[in-house]
Each structure stands twice: as structure tokens, then as C-alpha cells.
Protein backbone atom coordinates (compact mmCIF):
# COMPACT_ATOMS: atom_id res chain seq x y z
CA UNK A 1 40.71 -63.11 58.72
CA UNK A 2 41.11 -61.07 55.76
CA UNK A 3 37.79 -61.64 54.29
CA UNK A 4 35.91 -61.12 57.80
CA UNK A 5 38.12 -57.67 58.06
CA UNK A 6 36.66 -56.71 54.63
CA UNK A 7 32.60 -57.73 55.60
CA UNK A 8 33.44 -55.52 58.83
CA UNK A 9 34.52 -52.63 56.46
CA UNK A 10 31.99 -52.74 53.93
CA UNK A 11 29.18 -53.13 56.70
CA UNK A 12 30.67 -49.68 58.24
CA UNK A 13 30.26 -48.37 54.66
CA UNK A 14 26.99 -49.25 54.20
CA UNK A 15 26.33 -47.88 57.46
CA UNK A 16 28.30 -44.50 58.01
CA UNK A 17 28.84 -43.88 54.25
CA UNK A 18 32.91 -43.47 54.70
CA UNK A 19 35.72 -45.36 56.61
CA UNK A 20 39.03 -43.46 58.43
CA UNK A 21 42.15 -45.80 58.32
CA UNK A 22 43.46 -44.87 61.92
CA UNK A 23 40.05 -46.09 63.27
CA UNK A 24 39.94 -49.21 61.50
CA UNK A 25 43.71 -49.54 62.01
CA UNK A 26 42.50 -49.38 66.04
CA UNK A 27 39.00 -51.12 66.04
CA UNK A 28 40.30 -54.19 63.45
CA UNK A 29 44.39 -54.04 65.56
CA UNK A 30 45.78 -54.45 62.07
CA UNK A 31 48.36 -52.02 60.62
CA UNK A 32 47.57 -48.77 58.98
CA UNK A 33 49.16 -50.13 55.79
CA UNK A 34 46.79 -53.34 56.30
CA UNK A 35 44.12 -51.43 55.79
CA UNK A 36 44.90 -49.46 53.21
CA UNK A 37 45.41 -52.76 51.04
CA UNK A 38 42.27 -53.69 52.13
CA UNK A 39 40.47 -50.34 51.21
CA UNK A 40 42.36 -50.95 47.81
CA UNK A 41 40.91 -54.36 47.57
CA UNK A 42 37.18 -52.65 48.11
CA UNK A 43 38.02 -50.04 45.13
CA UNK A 44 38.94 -52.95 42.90
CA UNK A 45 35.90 -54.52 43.90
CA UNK A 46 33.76 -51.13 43.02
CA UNK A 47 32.54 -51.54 46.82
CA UNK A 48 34.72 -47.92 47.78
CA UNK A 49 36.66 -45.32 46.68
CA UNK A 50 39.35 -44.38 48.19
CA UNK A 51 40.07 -40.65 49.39
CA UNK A 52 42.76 -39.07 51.39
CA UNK A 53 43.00 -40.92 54.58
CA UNK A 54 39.97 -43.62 54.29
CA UNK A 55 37.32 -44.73 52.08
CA UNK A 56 33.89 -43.71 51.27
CA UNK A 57 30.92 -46.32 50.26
CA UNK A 58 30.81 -46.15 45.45
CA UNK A 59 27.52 -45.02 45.07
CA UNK A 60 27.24 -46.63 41.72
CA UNK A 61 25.49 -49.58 41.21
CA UNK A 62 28.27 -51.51 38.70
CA UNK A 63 29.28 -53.28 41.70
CA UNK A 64 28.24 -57.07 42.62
CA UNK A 65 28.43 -56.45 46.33
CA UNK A 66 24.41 -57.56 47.10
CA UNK A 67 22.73 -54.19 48.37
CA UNK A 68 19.28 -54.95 48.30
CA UNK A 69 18.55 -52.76 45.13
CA UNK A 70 20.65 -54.49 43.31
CA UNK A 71 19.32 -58.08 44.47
CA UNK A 72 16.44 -56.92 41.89
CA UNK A 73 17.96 -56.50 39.00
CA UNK A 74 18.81 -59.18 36.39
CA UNK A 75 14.93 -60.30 36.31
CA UNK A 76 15.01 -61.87 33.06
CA UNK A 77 18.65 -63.37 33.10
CA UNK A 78 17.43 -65.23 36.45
CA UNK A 79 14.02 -66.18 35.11
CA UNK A 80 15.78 -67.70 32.31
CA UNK A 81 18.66 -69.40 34.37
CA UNK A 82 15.62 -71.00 36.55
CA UNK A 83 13.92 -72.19 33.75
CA UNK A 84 16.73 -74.14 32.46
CA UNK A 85 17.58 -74.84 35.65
CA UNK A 86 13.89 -76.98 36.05
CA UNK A 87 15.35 -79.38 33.59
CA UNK A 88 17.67 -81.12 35.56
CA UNK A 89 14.83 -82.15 38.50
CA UNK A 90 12.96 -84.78 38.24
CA UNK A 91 10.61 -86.55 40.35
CA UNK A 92 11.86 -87.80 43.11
CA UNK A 93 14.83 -85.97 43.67
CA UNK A 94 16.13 -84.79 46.76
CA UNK A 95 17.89 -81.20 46.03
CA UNK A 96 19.17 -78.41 48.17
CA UNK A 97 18.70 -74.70 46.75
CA UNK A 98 20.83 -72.35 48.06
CA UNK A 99 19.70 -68.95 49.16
CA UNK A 100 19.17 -66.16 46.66
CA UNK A 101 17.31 -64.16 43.76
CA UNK A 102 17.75 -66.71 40.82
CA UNK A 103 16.69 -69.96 43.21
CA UNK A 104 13.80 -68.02 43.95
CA UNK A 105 13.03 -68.04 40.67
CA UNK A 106 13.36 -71.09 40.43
CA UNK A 107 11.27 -72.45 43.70
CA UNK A 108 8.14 -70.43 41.80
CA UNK A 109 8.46 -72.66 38.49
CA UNK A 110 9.35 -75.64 40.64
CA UNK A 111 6.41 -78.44 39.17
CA UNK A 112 8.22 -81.53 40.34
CA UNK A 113 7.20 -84.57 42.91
CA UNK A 114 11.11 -83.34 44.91
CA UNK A 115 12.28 -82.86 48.28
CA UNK A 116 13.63 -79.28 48.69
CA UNK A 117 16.07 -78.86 51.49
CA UNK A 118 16.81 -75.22 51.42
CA UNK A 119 18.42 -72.68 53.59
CA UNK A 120 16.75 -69.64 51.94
CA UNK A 121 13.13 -68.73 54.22
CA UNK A 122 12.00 -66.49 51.85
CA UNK A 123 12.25 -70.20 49.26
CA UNK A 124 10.56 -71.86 51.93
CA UNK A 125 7.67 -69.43 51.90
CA UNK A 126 7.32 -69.73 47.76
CA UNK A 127 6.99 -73.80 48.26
CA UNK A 128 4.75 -73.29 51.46
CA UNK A 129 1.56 -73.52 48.31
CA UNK A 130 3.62 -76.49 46.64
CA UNK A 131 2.03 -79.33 47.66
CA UNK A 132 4.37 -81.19 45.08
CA UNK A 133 6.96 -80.26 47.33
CA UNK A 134 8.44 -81.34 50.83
CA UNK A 135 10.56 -78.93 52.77
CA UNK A 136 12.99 -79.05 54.99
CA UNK A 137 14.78 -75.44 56.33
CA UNK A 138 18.37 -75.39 57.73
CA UNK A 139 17.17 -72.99 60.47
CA UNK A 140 20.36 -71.21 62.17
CA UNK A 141 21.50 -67.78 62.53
CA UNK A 142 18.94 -65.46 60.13
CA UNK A 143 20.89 -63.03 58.40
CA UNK A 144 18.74 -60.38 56.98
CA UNK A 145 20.82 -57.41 56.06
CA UNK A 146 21.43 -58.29 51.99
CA UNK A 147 18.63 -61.23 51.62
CA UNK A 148 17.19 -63.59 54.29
CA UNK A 149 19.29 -66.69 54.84
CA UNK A 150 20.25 -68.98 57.12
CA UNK A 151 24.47 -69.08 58.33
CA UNK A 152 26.06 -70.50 60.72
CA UNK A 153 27.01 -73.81 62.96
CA UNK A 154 23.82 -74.89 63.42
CA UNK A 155 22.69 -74.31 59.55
CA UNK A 156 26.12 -76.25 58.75
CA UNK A 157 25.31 -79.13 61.02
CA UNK A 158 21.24 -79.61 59.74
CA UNK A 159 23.06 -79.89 55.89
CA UNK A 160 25.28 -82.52 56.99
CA UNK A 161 22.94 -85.12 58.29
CA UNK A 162 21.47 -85.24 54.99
CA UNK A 163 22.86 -86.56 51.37
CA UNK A 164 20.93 -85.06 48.16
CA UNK A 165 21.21 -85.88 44.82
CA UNK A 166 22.03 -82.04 43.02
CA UNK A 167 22.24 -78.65 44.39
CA UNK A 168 21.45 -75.53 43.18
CA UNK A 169 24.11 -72.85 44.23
CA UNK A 170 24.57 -69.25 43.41
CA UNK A 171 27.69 -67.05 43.75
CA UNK A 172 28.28 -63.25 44.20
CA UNK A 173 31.05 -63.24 42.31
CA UNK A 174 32.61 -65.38 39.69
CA UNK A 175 36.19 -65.63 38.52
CA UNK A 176 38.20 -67.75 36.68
CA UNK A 177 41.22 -67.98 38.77
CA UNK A 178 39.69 -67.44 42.52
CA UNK A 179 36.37 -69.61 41.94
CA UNK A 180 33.40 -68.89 43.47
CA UNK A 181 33.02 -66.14 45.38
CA UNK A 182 31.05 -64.38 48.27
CA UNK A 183 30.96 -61.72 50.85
CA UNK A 184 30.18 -63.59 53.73
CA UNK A 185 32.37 -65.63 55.53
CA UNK A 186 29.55 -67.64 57.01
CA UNK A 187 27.88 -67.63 53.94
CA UNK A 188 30.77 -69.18 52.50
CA UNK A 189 30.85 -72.25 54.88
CA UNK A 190 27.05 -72.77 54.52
CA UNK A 191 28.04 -73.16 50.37
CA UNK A 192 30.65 -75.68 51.01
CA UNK A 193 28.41 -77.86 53.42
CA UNK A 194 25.98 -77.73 50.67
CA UNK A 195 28.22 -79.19 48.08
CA UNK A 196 29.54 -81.19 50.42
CA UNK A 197 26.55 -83.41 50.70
CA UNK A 198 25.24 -83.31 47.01
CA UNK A 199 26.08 -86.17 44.04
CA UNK A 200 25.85 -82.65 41.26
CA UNK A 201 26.66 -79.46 42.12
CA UNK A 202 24.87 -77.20 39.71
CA UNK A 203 25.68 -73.28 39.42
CA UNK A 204 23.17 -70.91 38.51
CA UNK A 205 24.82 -67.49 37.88
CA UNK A 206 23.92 -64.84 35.63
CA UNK A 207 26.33 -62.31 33.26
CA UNK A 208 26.83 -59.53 35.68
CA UNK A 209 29.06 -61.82 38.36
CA UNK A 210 31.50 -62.60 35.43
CA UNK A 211 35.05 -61.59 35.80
CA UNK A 212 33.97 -60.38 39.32
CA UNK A 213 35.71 -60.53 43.01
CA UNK A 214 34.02 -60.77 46.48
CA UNK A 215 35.56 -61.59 49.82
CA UNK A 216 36.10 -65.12 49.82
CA UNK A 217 36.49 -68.31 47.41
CA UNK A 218 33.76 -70.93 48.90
CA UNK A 219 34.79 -73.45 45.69
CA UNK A 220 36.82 -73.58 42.60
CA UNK A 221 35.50 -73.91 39.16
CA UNK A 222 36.57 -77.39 39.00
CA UNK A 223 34.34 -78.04 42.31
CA UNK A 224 30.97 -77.40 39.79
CA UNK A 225 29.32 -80.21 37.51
CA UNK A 226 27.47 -77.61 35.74
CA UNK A 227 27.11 -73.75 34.92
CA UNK A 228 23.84 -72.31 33.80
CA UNK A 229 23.72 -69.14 33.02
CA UNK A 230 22.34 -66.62 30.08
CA UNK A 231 22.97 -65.71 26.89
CA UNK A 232 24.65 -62.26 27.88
CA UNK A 233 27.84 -63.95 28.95
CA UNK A 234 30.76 -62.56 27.13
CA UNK A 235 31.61 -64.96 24.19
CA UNK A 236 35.26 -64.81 25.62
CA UNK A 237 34.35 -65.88 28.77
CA UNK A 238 32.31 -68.82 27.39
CA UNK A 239 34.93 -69.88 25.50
CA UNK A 240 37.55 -70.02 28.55
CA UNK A 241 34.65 -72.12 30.14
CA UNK A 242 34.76 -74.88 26.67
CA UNK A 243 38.83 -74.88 26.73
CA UNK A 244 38.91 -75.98 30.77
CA UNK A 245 36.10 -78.40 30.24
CA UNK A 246 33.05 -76.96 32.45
CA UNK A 247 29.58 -78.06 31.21
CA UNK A 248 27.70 -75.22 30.62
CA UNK A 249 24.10 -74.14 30.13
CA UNK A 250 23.09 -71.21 28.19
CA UNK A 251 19.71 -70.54 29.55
């Protein structure tokens, strides 16, 4: 509840620009002091900042919270990510790639005799060329506000009839003591269903989502085979990655 209380927030942010805790305390029925941890939670999260009585939406763009300008940035970090990524599929292969920017990047390298189940349209557009490549979409509820994909029962249903050998999932946030992280409660149960049905479960995150927080935990670190991700990762971050045991990939 607390995660879907904080989506609800931020999307008022991103709509109105600035939150009142008596409203929310009224539209969400929580307590006023509810919602002011909650506001506190979005200020750790560089989502808001907090003012005298509310909140208004942290215009800078530090945060990992996926406005659409910032689902740009990171070009080269993802390109490299994908690329490294491409080594692990080989013909044959049945993989899922989850929705984002960096499996994007990698559906327009993507060179292999695979079947690509994907719950990402804008992916399925990128293969549509691909005649390497057969595609299945999840189909479901379209969310389109930060990134086209595909949530809910029906997405989480299509996933389950089918067994693949690795996925390739991203995260909006990663942290070594919460997991893997996103801002979307659906979102969230899409990424389990994934990893559910996959033999490797293959992360593809870049630098910036590092020692970051979102909403909700969709999988531990333990619940990964492998990391890639770039060379910008802090060295003491890489390092707590080698002393818990988590292959990972510098791309």
C-alpha cells in the first residue's frame, strides 16, 4: 500500500507541480503524519522537496525517478551494457527482455537466430525488421506515461505460460540492502513473473541507479545470476558486489 500511496503522490507531482498534506491525508484516508513520512521518503529519493505543509515536485534531474528526459540520458553506458549484454544469446535461445532504454539498445544490436518474448512495444517495433527474430508481446494494460510497457494481470498471465532460457531485466533503482527497485507497483509484478519463468536472470543496469531507492523491491540481489553494467560504477560498489558473490559484467 505504501508503494502505490507513493506512485499516487509522485503522479500528482508530476502533474500539479506541489502536494498539500491535508489533501492527501483526505484523498489517500491515511494520517497526516503518514504522509509526511511519505513526503520524507520522496525527498530522500530526490523525487520532492519538502516545504511548509506539503511537497513540491525537485526540479533537478539527479533523481532516478524515470521522467521521460531523463529516460535519454546514459546513451553510451546503455549502448555498452547492450553490447555485452549480446554475448550471452545465442542461437536458439528463447529470452524475455524487459521493458526499457538499455533493452532497447539491445533489441537494435540483436544478430541472433532467438525468440524474443518481450513486454516492451516500442522493442517489438525495433525487431519488427529482424527477420532473425520471432516475437511474441505480453499485450495487457499499456502504460505510457514514463516509457511504453505492458503491466498488469493479463501481461502477468501471457509470461507464465511460457519458460525461457535468460532474461534481460532492468531496474530503476538499485540498492544493496532493498534489491531491485521500481516505481511501479504493477511494474514490479510484471518483473517478478519474468524471472519467474527464466533458467538466468541477467541485470542490465547502468552507474546512475547505484546506491539508489524507488518505491518497491521486485527482487533481491541474490535473485540475479548476473549484473552487467559499465565501467562508471563506483569501485566501492563493485567491490561490495565481489565480497557477496554476484557475477558481474563490466561492459
Amino acid at each position: 500500500m505504501k508503494a502505490k500511496r507513493l506512485e499516487e503522490i509522485t503522479n500528482l507531482l508530476e502533474t500539479k507541480g506541489n502536494v498539500e498534506v491535508l489533501q492527501l491525508s483526505d484523498m489517500l484516508n491515511v494520517s497526516p503524519q503518514t504522509i509526511r513520512q511519505d513526503l520524507a521518503d520522496l525527498a530522500d529519493m530526490n523525487i520532492a522537496t519538502r516545504v511548509h505543509g506539503g511537497a513540491t515536485l525537485k526540479k533537478e534531474t539527479n533523481t532516478v525517478y524515470p521522467a521521460p528526459a531523463r529516460k535519454e540520458s546514459h546513451i553510451i553506458e546503455k549502448k555498452q551494457i547492450a553490447k555485452a549484454a549480446l554475448s550471452f544469446i545465442h542461437d536458439e535461445d528463447i529470452i524475455i527482455m524487459d521493458s526499457g532504454s538499455t533493452t532497447q539498445e539491445l533489441a537494435k544490436i540483436l544478430d541472433r537466430e532467438v525468440i524474443v518474448i518481450t513486454n516492451d512495444p516500442v522493442i517489438v517495433e525495433l525487431l519488427l525488421p529482424n527477420e532473425k527474430v520471432t516475437v511474441f508481446c505480453t499485450g495487457g494494460k499499456l502504460r505510457r506515461k514514463f516509457g511504453y510497457t505492458y503491466v498488469g494481470k493479463d501481461a502477468v498471465e501471457m509470461l507464465r505460460r511460457y519458460h525461457a532460457h535468460k532474461c534481460f531485466i532492468g531496474a530503476s533503482a538499485f540498492d544493496l540492502q532493498r534489491g531491485l527497485m521500481v516505481f511501479s507497483s504493477e511494474e514490479a509484478d510484471v518483473k517478478k513473473a519474468i524471472m519467474e519463468v527464466s533458467d538466468q536472470v541477467i541485470g542490465l543496469i547502468d552507474y546512475s541507479k547505484f546506491n539508489q531507492t524507488a518505491f518497491t523491491t521486485f527482487a533481491e540481489i541474490s535473485g540475479i545470476d548476473f549484473l552487467i553494467t559499465d565501467s562508471r560504477v563506483p569501485d566501492s560498489s563493485q567491490k561490495q558486489l565481489a565480497d557477496i558473490g554476484l557475477n558481474m559484467v563490466i561492459g
